[in-house]
Protein backbone atom coordinates (compact mmCIF):
# COMPACT_ATOMS: atom_id res chain seq x y z
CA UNK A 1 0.00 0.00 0.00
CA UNK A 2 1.70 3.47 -1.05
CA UNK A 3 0.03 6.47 0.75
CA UNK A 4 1.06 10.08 -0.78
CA UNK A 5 0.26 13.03 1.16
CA UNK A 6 -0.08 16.33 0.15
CA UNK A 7 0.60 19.23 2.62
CA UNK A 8 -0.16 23.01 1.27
CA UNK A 9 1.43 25.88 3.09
CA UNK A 10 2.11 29.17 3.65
CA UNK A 11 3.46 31.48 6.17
CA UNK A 12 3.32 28.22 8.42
CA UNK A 13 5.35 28.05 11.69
CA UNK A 14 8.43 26.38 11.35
CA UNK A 15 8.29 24.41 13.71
CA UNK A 16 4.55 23.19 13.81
CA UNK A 17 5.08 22.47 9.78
CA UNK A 18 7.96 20.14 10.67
CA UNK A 19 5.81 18.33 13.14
CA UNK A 20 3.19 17.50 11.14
CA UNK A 21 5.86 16.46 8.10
CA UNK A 22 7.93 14.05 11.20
CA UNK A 23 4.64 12.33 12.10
CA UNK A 24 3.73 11.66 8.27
CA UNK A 25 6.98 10.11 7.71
CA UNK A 26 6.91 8.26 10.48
CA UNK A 27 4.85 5.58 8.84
CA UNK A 28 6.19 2.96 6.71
CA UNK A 29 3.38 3.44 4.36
CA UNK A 30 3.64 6.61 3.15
CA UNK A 31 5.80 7.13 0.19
CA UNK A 32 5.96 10.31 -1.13
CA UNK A 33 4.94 13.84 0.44
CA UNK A 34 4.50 16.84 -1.27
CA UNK A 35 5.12 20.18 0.28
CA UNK A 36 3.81 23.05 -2.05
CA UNK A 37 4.71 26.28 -0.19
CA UNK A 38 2.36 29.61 -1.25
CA UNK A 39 4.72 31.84 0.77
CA UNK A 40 6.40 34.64 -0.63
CA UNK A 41 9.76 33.25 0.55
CA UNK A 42 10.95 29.65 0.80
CA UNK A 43 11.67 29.20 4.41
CA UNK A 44 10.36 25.59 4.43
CA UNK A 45 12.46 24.87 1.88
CA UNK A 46 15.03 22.97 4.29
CA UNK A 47 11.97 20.51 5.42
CA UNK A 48 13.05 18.41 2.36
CA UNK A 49 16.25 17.73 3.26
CA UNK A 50 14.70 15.57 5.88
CA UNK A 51 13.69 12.75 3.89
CA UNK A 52 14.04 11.75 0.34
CA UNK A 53 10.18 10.78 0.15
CA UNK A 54 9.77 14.58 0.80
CA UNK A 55 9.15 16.79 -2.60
CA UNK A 56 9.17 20.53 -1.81
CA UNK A 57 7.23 23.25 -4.37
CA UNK A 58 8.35 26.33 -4.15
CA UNK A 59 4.99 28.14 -5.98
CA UNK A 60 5.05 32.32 -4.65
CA UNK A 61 1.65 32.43 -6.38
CA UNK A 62 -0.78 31.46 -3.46
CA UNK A 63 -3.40 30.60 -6.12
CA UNK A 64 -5.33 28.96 -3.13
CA UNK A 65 -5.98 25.52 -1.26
CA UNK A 66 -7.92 23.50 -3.79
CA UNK A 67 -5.72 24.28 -7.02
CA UNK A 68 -2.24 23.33 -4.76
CA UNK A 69 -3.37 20.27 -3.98
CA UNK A 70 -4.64 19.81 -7.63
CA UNK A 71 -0.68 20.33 -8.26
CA UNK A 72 0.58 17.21 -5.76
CA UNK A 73 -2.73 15.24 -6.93
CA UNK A 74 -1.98 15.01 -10.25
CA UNK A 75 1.29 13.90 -9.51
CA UNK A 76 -0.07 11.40 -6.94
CA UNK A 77 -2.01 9.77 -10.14
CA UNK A 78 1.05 9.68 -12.73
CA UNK A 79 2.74 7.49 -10.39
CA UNK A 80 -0.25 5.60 -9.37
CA UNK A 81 -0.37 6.52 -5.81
CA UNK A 82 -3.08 4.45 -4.18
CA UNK A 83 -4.34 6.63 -1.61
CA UNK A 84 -3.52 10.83 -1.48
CA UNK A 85 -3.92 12.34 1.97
CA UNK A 86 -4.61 15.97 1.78
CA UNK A 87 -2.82 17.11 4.97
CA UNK A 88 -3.43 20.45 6.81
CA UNK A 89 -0.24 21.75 7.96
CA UNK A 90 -0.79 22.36 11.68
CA UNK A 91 -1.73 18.95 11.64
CA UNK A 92 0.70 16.13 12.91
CA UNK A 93 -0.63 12.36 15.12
CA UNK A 94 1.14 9.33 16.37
CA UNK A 95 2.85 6.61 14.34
CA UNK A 96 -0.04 4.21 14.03
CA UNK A 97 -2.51 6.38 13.08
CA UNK A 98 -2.21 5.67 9.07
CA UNK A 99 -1.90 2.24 9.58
């Protein structure tokens, strides 16, 4: 089972954003997630160095929550993700939660 997970952000709290990204990754299931940062800077940027399943998007346009996840979605389907968990970014749980 491969479990993508998209995360949209912008002007998020450092270090709230890298607790929800720690408890995603925690899980052996998930194998990809996408962070697709609206800010006008890319502070976050150093989130992806955490993991290689992480993919950062730097996108300054903030053209809102529904089209940035439309971005990691469609990649989600060209590599046939299973399931895509649209991820708020204040958001983070334990380690057995996905399973």
């Amino acid at each position: 089972m491969n479990i993508f997970i998209g995360i949209e952000t912008y002007k998020n709290n450092k270090q709230i954003q890298n607790k929800a990204v720690v408890s995603c990754l925690k899980s052996f299931l998930v194998e990809k997630l996408y962070i697709v940062d609206n800010s006008p800077t890319d502070d976050l940027k150093a989130l992806a160095k955490l993991d290689n399943r992480i993919e950062y998007v730097f996108n300054p346009s903030n053209p809102g929550f529904g089209a940035v996840h439309n971005i990691d979605m469609r990649k989600s389907i060209k590599i046939s993700a299973k399931y895509h968990l649209v991820l708020n970014p204040d958001v983070y749980f334990e380690q057995e939660v996905l399973e």
